[in-house]
PDB file of N, CA and C in Angstrom:
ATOM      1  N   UNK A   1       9.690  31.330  -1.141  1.00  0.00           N
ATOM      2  CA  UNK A   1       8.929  30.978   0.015  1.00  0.00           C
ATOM      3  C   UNK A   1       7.738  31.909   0.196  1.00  0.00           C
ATOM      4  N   UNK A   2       8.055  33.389  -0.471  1.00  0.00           N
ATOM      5  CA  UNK A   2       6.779  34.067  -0.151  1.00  0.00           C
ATOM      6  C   UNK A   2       5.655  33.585  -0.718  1.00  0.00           C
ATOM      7  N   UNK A   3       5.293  33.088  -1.954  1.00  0.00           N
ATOM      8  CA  UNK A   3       4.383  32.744  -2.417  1.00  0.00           C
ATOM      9  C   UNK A   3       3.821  31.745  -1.797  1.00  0.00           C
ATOM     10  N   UNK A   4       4.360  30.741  -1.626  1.00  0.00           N
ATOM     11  CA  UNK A   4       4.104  29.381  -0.559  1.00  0.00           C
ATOM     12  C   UNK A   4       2.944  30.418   0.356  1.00  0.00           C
ATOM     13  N   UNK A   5       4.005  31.193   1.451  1.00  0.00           N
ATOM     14  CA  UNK A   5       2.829  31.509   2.383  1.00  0.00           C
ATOM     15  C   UNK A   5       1.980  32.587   2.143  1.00  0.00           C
ATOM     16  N   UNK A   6       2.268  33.173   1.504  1.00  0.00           N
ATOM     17  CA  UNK A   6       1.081  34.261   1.146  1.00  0.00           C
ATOM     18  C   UNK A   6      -0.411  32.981   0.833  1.00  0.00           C
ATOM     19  N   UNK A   7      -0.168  32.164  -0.027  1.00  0.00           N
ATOM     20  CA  UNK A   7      -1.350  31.156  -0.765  1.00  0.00           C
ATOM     21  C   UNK A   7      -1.912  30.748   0.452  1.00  0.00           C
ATOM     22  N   UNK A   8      -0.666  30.191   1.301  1.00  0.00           N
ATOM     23  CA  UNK A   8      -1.407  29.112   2.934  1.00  0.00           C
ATOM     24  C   UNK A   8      -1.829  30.197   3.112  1.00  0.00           C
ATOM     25  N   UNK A   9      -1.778  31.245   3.944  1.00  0.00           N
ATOM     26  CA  UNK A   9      -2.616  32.217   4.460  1.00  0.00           C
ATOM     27  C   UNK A   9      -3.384  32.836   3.799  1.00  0.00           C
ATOM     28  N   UNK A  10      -3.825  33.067   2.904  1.00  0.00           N
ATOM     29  CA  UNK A  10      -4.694  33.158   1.890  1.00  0.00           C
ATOM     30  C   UNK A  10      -5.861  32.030   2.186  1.00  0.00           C
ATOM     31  N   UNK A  11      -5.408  30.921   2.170  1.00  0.00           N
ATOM     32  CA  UNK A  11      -6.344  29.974   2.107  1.00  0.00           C
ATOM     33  C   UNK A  11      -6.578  29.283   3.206  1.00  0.00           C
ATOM     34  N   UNK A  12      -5.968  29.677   4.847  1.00  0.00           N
ATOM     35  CA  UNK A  12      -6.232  28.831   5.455  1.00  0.00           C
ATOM     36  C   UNK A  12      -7.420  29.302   6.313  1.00  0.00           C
ATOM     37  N   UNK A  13      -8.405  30.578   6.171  1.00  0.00           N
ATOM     38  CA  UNK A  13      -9.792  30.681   6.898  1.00  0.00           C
ATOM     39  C   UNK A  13     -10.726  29.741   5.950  1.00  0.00           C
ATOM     40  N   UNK A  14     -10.064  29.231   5.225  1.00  0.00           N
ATOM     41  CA  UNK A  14     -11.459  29.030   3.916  1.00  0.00           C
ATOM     42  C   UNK A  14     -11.305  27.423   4.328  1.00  0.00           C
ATOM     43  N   UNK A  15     -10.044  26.776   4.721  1.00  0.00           N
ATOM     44  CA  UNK A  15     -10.181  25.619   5.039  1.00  0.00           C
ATOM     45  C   UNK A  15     -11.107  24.733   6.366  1.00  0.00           C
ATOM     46  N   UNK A  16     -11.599  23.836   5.915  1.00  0.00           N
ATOM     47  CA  UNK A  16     -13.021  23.154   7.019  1.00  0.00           C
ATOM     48  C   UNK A  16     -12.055  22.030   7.436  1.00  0.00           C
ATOM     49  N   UNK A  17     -12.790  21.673   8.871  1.00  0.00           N
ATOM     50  CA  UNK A  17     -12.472  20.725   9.589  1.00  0.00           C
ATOM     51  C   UNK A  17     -12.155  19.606   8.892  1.00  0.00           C
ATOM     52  N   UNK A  18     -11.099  19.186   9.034  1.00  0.00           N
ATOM     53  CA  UNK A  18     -10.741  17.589   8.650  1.00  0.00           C
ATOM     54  C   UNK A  18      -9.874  18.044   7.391  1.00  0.00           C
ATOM     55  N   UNK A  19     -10.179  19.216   7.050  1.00  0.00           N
ATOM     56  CA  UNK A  19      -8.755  19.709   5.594  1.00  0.00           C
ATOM     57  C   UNK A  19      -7.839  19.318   5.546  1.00  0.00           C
ATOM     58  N   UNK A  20      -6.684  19.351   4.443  1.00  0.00           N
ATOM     59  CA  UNK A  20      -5.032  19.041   4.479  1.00  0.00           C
ATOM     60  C   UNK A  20      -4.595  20.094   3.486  1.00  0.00           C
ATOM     61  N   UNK A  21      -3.306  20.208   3.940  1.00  0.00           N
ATOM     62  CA  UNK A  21      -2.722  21.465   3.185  1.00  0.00           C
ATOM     63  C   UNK A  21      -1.422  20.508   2.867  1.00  0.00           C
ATOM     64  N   UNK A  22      -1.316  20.610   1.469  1.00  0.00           N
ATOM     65  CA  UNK A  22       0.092  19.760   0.898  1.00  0.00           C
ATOM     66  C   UNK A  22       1.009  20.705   0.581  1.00  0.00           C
ATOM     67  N   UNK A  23       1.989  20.699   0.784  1.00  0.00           N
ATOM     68  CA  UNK A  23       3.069  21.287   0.189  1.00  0.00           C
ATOM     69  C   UNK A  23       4.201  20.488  -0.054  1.00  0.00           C
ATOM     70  N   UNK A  24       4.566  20.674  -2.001  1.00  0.00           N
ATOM     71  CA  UNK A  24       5.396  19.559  -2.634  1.00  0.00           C
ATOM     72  C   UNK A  24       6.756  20.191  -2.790  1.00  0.00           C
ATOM     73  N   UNK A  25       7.519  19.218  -1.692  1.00  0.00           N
ATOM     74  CA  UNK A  25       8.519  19.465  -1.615  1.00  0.00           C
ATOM     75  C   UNK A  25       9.338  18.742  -2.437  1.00  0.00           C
ATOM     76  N   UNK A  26      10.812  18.065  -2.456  1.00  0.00           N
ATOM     77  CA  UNK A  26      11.856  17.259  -2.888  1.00  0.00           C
ATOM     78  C   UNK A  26      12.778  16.419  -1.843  1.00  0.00           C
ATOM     79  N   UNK A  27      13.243  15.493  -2.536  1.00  0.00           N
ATOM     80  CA  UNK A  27      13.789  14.331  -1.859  1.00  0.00           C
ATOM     81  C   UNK A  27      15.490  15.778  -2.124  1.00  0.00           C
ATOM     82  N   UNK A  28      15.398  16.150  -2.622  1.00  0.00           N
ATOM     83  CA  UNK A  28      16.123  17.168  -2.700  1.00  0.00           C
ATOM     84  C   UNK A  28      17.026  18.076  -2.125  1.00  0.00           C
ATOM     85  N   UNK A  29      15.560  17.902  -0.847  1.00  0.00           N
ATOM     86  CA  UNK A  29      15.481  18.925   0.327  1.00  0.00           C
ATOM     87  C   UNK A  29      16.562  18.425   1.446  1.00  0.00           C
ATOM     88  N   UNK A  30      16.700  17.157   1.536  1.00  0.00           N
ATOM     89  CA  UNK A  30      17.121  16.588   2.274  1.00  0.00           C
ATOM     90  C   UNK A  30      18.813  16.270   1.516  1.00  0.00           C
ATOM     91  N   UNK A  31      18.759  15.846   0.073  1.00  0.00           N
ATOM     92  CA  UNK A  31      20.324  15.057  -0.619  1.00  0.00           C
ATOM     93  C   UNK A  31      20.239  15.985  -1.817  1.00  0.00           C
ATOM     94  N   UNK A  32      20.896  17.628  -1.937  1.00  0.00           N
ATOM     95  CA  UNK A  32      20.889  18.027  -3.275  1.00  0.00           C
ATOM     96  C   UNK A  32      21.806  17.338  -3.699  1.00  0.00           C
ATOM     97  N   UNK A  33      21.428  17.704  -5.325  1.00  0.00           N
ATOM     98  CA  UNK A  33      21.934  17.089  -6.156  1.00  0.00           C
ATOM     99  C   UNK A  33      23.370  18.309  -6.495  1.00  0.00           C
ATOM    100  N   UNK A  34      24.621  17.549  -7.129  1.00  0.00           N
ATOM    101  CA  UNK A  34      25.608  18.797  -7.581  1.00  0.00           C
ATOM    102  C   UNK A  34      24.923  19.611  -8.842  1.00  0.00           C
ATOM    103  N   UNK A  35      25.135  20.763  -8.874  1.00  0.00           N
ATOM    104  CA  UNK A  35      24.526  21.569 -10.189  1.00  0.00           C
ATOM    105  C   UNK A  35      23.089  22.180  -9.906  1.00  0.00           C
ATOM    106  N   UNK A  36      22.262  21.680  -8.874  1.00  0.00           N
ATOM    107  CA  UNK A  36      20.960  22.327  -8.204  1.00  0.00           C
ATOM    108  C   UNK A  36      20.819  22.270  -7.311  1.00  0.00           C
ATOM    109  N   UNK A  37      22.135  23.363  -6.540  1.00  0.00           N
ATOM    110  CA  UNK A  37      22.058  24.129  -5.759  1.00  0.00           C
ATOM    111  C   UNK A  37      21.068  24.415  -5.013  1.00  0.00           C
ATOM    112  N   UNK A  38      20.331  25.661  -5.800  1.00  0.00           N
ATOM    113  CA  UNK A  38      19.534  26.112  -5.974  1.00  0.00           C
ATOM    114  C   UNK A  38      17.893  26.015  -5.513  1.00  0.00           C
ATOM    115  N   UNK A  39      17.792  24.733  -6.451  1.00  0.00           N
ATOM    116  CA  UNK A  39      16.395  23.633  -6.477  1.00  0.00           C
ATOM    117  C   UNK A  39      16.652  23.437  -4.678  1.00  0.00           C
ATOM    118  N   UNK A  40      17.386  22.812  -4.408  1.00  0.00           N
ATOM    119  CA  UNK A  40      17.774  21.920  -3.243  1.00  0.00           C
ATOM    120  C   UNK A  40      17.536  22.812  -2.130  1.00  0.00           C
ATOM    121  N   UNK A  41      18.051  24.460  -2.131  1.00  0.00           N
ATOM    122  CA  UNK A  41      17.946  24.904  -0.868  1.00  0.00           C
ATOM    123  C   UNK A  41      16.390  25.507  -0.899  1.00  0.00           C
ATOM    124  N   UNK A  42      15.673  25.811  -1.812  1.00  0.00           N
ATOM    125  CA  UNK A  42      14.618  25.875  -2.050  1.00  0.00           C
ATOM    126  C   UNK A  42      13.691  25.119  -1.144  1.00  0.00           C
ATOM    127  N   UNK A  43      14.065  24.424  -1.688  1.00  0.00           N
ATOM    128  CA  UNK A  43      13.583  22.539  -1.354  1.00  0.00           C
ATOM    129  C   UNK A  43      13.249  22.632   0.377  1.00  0.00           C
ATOM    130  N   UNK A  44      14.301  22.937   1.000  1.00  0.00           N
ATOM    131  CA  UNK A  44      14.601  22.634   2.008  1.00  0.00           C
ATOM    132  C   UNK A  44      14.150  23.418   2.803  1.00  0.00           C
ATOM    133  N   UNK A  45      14.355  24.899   1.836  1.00  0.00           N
ATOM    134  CA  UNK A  45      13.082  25.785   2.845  1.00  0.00           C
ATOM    135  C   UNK A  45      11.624  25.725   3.204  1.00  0.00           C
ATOM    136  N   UNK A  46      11.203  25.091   2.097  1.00  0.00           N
ATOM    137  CA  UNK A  46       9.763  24.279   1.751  1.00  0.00           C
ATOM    138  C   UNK A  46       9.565  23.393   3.541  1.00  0.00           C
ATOM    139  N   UNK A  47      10.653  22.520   3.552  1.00  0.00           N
ATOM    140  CA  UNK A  47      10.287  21.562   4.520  1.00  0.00           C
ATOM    141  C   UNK A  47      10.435  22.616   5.935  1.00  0.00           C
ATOM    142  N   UNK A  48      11.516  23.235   5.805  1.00  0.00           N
ATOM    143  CA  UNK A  48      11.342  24.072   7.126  1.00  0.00           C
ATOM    144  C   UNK A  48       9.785  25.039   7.190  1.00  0.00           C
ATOM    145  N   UNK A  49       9.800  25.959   6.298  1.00  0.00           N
ATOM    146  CA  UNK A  49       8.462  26.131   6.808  1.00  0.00           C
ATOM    147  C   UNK A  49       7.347  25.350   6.715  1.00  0.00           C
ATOM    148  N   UNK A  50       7.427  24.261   6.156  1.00  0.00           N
ATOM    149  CA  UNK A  50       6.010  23.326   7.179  1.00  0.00           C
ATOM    150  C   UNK A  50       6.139  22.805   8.168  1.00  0.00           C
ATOM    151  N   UNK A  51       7.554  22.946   8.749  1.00  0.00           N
ATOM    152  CA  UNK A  51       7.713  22.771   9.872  1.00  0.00           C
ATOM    153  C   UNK A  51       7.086  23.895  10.917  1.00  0.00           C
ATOM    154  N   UNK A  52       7.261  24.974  10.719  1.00  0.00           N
ATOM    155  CA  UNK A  52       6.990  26.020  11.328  1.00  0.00           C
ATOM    156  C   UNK A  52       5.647  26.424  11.437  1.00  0.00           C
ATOM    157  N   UNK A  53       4.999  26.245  10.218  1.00  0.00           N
ATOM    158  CA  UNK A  53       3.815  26.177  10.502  1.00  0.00           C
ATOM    159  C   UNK A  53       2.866  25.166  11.297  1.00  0.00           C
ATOM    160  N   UNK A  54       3.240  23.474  11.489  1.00  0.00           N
ATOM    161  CA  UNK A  54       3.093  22.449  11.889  1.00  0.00           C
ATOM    162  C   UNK A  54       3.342  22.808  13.192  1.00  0.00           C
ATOM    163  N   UNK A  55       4.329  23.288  13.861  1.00  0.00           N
ATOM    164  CA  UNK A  55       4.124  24.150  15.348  1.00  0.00           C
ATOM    165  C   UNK A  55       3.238  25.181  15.845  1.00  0.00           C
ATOM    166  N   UNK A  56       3.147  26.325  14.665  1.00  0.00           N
ATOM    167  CA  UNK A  56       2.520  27.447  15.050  1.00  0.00           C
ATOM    168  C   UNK A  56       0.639  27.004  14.935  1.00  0.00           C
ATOM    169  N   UNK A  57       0.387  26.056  13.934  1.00  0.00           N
ATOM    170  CA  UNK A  57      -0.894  25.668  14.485  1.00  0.00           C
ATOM    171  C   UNK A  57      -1.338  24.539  14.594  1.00  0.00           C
ATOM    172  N   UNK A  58      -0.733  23.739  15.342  1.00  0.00           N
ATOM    173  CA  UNK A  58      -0.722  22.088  15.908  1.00  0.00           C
ATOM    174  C   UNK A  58      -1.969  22.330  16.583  1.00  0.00           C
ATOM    175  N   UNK A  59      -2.799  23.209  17.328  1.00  0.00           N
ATOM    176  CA  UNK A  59      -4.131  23.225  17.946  1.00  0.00           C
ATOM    177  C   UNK A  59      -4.902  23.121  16.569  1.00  0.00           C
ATOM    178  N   UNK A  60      -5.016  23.347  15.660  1.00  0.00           N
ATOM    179  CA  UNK A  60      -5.860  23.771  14.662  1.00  0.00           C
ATOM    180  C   UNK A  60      -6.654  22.535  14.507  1.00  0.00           C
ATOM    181  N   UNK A  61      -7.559  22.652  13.083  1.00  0.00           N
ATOM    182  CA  UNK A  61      -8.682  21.481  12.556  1.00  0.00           C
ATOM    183  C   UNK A  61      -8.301  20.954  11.558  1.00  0.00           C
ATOM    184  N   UNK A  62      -7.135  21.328  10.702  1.00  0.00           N
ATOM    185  CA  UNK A  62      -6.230  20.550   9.426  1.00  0.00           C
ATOM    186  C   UNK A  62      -5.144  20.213   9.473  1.00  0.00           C
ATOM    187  N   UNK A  63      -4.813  19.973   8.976  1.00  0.00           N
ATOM    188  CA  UNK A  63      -3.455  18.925   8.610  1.00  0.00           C
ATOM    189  C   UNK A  63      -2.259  19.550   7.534  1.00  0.00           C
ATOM    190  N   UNK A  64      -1.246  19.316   8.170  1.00  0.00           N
ATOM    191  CA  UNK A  64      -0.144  20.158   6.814  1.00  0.00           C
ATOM    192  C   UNK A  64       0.805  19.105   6.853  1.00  0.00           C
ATOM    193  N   UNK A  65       1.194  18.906   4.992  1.00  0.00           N
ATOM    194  CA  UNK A  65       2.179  18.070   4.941  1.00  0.00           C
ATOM    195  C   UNK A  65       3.105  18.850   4.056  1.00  0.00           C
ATOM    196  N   UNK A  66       4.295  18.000   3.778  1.00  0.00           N
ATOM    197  CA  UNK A  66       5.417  18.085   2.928  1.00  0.00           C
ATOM    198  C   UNK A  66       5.666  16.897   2.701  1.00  0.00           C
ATOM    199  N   UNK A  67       5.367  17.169   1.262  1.00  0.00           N
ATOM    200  CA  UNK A  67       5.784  15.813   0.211  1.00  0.00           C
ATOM    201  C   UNK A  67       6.717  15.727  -0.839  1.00  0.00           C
TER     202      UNK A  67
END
């Protein structure tokens, strides 16, 4: 997860009005699979923090997804 946000914050003064920030998550995140563990909770942390971020700057000028 650190890398995830180190990059968003890294990159989110540089982003202009009307931007989107993707972050590729897994169907994963939601139904692991047996044997990837692993992958899955990963996964899932992915969706929680775009969740978190999707709160912390819902005022903002871009857009954040999880895909």
């Amino acid at each position: 997860m650190l890398p995830v946000s180190i990059s968003f914050q890294d990159a989110a003064p540089h982003l202009r009005k009307g931007s989107s920030v993707i972050i590729i998550s897994s169907i994963a995140g939601y139904n692991p699979e047996k044997g990837l563990t692993m992958y899955g909770v990963t996964k899932t942390a992915l969706l929680g923090l775009t969740k978190v971020y999707v709160h912390l700057l819902f005022l903002s000028f871009f857009t954040l997804f999880a895909i």
